[in-house]
C-alpha atoms as a PDB file:
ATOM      1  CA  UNK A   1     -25.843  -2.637  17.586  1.00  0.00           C
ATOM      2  CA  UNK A   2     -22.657  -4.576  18.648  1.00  0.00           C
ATOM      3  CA  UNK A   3     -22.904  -6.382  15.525  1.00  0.00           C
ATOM      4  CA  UNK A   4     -22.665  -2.844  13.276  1.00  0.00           C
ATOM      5  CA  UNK A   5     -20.174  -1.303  15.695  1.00  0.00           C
ATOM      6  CA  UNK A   6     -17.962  -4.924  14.691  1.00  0.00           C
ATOM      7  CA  UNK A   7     -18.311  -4.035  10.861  1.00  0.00           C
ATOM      8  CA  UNK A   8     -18.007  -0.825  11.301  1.00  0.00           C
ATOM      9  CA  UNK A   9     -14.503  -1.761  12.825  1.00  0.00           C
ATOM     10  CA  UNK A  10     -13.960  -4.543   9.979  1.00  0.00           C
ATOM     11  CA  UNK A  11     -14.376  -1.890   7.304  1.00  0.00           C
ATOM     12  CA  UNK A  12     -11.999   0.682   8.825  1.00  0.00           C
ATOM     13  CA  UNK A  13      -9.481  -1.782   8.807  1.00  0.00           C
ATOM     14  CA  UNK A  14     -10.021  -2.664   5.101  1.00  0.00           C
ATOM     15  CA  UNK A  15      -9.123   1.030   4.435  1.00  0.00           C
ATOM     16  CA  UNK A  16      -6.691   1.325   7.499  1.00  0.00           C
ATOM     17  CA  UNK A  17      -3.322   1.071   5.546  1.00  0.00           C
ATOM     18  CA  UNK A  18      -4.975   3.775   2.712  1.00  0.00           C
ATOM     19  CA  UNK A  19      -6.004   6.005   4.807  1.00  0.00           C
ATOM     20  CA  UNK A  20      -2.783   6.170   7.293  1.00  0.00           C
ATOM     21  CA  UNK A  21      -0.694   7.202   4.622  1.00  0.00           C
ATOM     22  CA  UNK A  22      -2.957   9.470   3.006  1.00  0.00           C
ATOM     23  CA  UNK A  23      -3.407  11.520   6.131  1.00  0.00           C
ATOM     24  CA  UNK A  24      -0.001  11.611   6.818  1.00  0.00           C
ATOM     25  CA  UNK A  25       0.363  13.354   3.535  1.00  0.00           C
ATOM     26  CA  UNK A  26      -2.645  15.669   3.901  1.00  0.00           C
ATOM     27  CA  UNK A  27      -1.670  16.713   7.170  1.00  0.00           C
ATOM     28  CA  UNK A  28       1.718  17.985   5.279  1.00  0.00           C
ATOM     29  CA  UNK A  29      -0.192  19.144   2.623  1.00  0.00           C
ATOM     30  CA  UNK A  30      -2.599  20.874   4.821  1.00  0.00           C
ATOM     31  CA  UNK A  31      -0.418  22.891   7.160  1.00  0.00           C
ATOM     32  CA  UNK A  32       1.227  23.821   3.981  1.00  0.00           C
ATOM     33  CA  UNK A  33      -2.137  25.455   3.108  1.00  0.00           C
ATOM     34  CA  UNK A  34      -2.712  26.772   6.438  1.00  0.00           C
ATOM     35  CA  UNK A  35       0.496  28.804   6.966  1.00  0.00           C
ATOM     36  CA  UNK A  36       1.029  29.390   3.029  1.00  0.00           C
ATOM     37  CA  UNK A  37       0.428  33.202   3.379  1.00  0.00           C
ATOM     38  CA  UNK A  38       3.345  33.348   6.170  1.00  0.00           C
ATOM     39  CA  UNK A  39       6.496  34.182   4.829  1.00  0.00           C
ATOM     40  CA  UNK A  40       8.435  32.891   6.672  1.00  0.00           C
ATOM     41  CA  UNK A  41       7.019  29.396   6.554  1.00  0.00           C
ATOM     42  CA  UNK A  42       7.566  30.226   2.628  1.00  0.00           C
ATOM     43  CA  UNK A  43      11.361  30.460   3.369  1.00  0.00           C
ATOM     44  CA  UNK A  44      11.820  27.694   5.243  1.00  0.00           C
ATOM     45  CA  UNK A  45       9.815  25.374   2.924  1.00  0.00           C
ATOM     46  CA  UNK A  46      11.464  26.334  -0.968  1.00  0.00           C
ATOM     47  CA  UNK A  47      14.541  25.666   1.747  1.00  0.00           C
ATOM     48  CA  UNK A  48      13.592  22.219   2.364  1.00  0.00           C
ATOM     49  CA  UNK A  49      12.468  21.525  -1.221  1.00  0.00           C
ATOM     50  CA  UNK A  50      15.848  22.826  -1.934  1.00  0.00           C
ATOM     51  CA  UNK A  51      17.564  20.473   0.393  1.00  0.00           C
ATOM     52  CA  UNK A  52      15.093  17.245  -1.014  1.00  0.00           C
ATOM     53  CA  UNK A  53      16.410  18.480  -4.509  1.00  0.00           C
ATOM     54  CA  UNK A  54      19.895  18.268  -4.113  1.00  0.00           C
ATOM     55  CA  UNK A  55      19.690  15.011  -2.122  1.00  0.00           C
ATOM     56  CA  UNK A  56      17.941  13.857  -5.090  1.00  0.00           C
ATOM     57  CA  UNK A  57      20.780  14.399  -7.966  1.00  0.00           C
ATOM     58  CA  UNK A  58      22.838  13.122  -5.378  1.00  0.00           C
ATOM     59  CA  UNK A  59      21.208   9.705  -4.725  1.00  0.00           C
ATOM     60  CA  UNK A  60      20.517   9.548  -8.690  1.00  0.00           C
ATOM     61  CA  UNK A  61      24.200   9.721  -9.088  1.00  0.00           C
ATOM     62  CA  UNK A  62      24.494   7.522  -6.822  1.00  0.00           C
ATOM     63  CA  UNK A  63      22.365   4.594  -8.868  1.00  0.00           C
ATOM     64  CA  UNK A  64      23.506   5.740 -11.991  1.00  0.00           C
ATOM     65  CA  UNK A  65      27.322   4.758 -11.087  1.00  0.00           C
ATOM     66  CA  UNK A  66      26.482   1.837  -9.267  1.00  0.00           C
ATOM     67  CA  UNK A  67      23.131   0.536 -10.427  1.00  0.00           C
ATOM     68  CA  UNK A  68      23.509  -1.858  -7.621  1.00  0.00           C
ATOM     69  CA  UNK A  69      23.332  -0.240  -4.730  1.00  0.00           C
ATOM     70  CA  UNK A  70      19.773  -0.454  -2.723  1.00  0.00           C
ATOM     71  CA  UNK A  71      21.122   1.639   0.018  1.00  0.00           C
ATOM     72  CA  UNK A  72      21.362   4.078  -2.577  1.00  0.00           C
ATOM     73  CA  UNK A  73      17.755   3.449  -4.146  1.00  0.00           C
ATOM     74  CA  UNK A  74      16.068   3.266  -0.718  1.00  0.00           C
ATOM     75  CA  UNK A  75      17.434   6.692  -0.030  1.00  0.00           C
ATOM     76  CA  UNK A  76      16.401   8.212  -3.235  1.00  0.00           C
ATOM     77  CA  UNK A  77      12.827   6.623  -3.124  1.00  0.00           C
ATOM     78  CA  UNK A  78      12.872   8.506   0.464  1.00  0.00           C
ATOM     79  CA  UNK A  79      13.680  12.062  -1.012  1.00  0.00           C
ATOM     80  CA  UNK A  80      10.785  11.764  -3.768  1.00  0.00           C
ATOM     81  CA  UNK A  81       8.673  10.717  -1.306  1.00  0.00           C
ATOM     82  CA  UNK A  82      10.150  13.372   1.055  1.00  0.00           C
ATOM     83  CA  UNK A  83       9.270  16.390  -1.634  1.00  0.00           C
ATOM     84  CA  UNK A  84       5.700  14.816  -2.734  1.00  0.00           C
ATOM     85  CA  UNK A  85       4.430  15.985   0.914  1.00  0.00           C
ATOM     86  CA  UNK A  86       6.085  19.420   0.088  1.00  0.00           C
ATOM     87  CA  UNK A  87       3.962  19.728  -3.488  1.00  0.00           C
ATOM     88  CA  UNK A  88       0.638  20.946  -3.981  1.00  0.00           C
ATOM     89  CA  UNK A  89      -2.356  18.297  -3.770  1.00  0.00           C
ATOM     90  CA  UNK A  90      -3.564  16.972  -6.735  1.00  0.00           C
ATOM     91  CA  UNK A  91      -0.136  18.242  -8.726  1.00  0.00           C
ATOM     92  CA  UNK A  92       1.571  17.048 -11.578  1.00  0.00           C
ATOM     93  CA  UNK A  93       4.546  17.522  -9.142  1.00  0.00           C
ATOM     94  CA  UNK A  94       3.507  15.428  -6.481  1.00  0.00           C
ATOM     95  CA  UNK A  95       2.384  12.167  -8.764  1.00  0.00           C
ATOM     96  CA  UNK A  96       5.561  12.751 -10.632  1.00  0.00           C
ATOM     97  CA  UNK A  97       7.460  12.404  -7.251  1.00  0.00           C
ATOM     98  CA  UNK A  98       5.408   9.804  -6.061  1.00  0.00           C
ATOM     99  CA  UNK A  99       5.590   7.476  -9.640  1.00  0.00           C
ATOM    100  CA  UNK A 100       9.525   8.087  -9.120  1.00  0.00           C
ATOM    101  CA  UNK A 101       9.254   6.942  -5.666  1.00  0.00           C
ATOM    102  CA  UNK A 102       7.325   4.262  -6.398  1.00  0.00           C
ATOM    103  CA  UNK A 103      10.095   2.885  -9.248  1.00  0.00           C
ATOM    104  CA  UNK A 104      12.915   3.329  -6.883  1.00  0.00           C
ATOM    105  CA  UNK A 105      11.074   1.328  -4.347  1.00  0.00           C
ATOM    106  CA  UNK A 106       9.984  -1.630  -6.854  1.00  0.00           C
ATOM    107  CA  UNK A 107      14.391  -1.771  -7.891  1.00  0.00           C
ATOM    108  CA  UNK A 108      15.054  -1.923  -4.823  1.00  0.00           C
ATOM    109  CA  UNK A 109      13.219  -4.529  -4.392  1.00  0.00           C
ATOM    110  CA  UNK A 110      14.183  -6.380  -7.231  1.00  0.00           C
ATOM    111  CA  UNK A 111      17.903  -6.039  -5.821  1.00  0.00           C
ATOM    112  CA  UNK A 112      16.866  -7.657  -2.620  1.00  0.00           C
ATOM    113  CA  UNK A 113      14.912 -10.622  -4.402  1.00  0.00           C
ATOM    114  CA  UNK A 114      18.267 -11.660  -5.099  1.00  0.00           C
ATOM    115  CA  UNK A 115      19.411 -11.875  -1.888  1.00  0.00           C
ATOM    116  CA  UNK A 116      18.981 -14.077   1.102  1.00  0.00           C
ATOM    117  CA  UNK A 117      19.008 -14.205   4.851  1.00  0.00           C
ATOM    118  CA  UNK A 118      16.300 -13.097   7.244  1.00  0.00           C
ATOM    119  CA  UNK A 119      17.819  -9.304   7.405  1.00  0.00           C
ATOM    120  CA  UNK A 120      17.292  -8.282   4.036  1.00  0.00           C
ATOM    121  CA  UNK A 121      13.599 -10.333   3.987  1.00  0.00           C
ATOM    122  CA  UNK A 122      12.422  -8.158   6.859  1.00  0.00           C
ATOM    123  CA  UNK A 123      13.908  -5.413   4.556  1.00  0.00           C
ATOM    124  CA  UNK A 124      11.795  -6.091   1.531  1.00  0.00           C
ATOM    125  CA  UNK A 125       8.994  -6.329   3.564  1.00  0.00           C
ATOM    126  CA  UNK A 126       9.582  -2.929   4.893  1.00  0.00           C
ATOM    127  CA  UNK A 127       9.999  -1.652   1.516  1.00  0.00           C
ATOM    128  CA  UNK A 128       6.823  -3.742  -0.273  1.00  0.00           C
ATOM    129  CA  UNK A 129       5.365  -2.307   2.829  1.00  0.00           C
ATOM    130  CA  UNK A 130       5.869   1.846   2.311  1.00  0.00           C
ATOM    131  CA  UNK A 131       5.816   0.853  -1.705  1.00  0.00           C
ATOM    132  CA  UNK A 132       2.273  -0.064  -1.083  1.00  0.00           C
ATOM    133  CA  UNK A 133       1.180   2.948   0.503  1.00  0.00           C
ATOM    134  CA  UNK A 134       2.543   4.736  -2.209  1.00  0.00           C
ATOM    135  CA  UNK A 135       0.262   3.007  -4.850  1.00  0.00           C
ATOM    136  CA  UNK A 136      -2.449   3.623  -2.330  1.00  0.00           C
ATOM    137  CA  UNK A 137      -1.925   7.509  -2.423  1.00  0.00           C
ATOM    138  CA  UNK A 138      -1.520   7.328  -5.856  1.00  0.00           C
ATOM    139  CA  UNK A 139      -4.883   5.876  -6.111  1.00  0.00           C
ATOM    140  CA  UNK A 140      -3.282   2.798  -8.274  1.00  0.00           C
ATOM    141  CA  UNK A 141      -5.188   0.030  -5.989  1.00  0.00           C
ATOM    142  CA  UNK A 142      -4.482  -2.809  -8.446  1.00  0.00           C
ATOM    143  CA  UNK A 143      -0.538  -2.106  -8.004  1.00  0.00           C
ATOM    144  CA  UNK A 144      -0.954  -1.633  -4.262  1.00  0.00           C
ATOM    145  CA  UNK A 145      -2.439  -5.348  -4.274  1.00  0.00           C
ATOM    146  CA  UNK A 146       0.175  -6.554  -6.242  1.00  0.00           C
ATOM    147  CA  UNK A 147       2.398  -5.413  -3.257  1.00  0.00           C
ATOM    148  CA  UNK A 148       0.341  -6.636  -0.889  1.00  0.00           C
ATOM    149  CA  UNK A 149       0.501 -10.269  -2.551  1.00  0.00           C
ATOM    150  CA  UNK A 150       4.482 -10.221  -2.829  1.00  0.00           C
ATOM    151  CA  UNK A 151       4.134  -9.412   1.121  1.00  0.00           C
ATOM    152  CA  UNK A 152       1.689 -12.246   1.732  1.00  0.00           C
ATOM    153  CA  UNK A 153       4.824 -14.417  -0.586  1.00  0.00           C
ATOM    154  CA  UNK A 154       7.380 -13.831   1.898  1.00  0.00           C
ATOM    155  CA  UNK A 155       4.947 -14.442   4.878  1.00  0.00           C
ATOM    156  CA  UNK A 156       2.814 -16.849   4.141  1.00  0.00           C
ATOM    157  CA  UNK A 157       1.591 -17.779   7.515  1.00  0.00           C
ATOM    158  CA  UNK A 158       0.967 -14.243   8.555  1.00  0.00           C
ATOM    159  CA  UNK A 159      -2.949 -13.599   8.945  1.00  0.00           C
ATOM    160  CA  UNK A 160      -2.788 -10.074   9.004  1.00  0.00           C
ATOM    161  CA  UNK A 161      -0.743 -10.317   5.228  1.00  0.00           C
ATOM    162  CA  UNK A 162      -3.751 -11.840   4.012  1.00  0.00           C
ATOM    163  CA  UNK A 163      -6.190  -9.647   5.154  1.00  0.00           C
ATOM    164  CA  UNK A 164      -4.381  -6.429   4.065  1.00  0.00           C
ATOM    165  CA  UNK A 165      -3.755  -8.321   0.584  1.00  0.00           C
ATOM    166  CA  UNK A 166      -7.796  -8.765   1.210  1.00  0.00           C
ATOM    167  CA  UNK A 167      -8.608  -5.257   2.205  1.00  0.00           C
ATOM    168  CA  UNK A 168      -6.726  -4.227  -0.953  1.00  0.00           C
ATOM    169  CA  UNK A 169      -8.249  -6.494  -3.487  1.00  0.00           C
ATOM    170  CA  UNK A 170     -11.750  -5.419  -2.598  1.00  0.00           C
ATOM    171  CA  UNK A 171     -11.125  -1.414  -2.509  1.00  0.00           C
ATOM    172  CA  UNK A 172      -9.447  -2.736  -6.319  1.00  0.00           C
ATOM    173  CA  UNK A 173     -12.993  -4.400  -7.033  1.00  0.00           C
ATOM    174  CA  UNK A 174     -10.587  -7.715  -7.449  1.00  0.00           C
ATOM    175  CA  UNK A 175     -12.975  -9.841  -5.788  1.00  0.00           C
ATOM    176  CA  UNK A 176     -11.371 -13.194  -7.136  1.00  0.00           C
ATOM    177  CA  UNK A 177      -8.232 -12.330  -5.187  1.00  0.00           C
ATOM    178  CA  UNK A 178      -9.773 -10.793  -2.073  1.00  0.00           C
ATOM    179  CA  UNK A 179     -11.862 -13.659  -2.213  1.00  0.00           C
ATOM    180  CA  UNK A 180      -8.674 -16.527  -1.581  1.00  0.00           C
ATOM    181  CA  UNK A 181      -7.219 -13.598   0.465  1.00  0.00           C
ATOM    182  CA  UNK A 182      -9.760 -13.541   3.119  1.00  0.00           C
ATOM    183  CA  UNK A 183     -10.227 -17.699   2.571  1.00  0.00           C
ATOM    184  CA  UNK A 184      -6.453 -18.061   3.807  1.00  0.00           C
ATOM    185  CA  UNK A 185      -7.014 -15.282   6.551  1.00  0.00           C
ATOM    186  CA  UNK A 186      -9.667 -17.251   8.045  1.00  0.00           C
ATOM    187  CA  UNK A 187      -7.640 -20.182   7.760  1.00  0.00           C
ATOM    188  CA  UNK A 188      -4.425 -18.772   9.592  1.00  0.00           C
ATOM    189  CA  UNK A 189      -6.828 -16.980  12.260  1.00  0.00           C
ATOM    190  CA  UNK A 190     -10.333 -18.456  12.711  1.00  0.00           C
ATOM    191  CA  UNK A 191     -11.066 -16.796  15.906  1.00  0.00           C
ATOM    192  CA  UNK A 192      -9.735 -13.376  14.749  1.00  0.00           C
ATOM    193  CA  UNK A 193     -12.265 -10.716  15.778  1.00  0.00           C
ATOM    194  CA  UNK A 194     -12.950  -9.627  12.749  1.00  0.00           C
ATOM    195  CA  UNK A 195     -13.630 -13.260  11.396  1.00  0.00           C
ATOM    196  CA  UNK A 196     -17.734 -13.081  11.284  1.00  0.00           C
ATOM    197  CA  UNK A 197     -17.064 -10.018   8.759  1.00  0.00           C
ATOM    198  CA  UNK A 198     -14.686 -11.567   6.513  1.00  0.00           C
ATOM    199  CA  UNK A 199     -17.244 -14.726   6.385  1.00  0.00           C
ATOM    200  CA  UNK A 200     -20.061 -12.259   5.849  1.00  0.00           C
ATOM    201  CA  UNK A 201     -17.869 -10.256   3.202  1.00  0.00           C
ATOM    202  CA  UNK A 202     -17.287 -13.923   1.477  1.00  0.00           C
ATOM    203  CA  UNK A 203     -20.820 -15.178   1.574  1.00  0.00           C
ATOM    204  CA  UNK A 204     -21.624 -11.501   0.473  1.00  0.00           C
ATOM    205  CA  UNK A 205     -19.611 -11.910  -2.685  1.00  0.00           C
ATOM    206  CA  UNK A 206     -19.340 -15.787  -3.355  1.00  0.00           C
ATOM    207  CA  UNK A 207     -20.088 -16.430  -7.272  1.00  0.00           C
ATOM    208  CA  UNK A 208     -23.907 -17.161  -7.493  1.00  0.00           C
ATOM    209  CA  UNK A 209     -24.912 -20.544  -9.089  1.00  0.00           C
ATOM    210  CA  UNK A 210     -27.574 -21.167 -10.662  1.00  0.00           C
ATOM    211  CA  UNK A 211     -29.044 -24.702  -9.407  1.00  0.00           C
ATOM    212  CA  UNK A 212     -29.384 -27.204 -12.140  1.00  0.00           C
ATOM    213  CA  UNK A 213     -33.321 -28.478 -12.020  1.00  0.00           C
ATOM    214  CA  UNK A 214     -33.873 -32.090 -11.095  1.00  0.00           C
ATOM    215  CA  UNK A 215     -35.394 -33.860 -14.245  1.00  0.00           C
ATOM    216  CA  UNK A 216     -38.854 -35.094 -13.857  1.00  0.00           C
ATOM    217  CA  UNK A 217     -38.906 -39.217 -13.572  1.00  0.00           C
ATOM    218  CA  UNK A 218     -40.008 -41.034 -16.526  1.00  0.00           C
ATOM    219  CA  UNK A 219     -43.326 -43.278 -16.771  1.00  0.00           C
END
């Protein structure tokens, strides 16, 4: 028993950093449902939207005259994401917002790879960071674990990098990567409490060889 109440643990971390955003949005998304016959809520949300909407155009200006600016790509990357929790689940609407939040985000980062110092790397991880969970509610695993890997880049001593960029390689059936992932994660933390799963997890999914028969002697 204490030994499925571990994995059970181990496994709801692998989806930990999915799920959290996800619920955040569905919780949005949900009320939105809940209270969508009151009126009033009605009012107050097209109000919001309208709010997101012009904060949009204005932060698109914004990067348009000075394709430069991150402050100004962070903030517009907000306001998409902002408005996606205000659209309708499963919309065209909301994975347009989210796609657009998603390319602000990756600029922005771009615009901080060519910077140094340890302010603006504790900003890019902040930003691979919430660009991930985008991908994640997008359902686009594959680019979430690309995030996760630039993380695991700037922190490369970090165990818990390695076993998000893990936990996102195997939800992405990437097993090559989730493979080295969990390898280094075991290497940074060998006593972590979740280490007996990972090594299960590996052994689970280590390439099978096919022994090579010993040749009979000669006479």
């Amino acid at each position: 028993m204490l030994l499925d109440r571990r994995r059970v643990k181990f496994w709801q971390r692998i989806v930990f950093s999915f799920m959290a955003f996800l619920m955040a949005a569905f919780l949005v998304v949900g009320y939105s449902g809940v209270l969508n016959g009151c009126t009033w809520f009605n009012s107050a949300q097209e109000d919001v939207t309208e709010t997101l909407d012009q904060q949009i155009i204005k932060y698109q200006t914004a990067t348009t005259t000075d394709p430069t600016d991150v402050a100004a790509w962070l903030s517009l990357a907000e306001a998409y994401l902002s408005r996606s929790a205000m659209r309708e689940q499963g919309s065209q609407a909301l994975t347009a917002d989210l796609n657009n939040a998603a390319a602000a985000y990756v600029t922005a980062d771009k615009l901080l790879a060519k910077q140094k110092g340890a302010a603006v790397k504790k900003q890019r991880l902040d930003v691979l960071t919430s660009l991930a969970g985008v991908y994640s509610q997008l359902g686009d695993t594959q680019a979430a674990t690309t995030a996760y890997a630039d993380i695991t880049a700037l922190t490369p001593k970090d165990p818990d990098a390695f076993f998000n960029l893990g936990a996102a390689a195997s939800t992405a059936g990437d097993t090559t990567t989730a493979m080295l992932a969990f390898t280094r994660f075991l290497e940074l933390d060998p006593e972590s409490p979740y280490a007996a799963e990972v090594k299960d997890w590996i052994a689970a999914n280590a390439p099978q060889t096919t022994p090579t028969p010993t040749p009979s002697p000669t006479k």
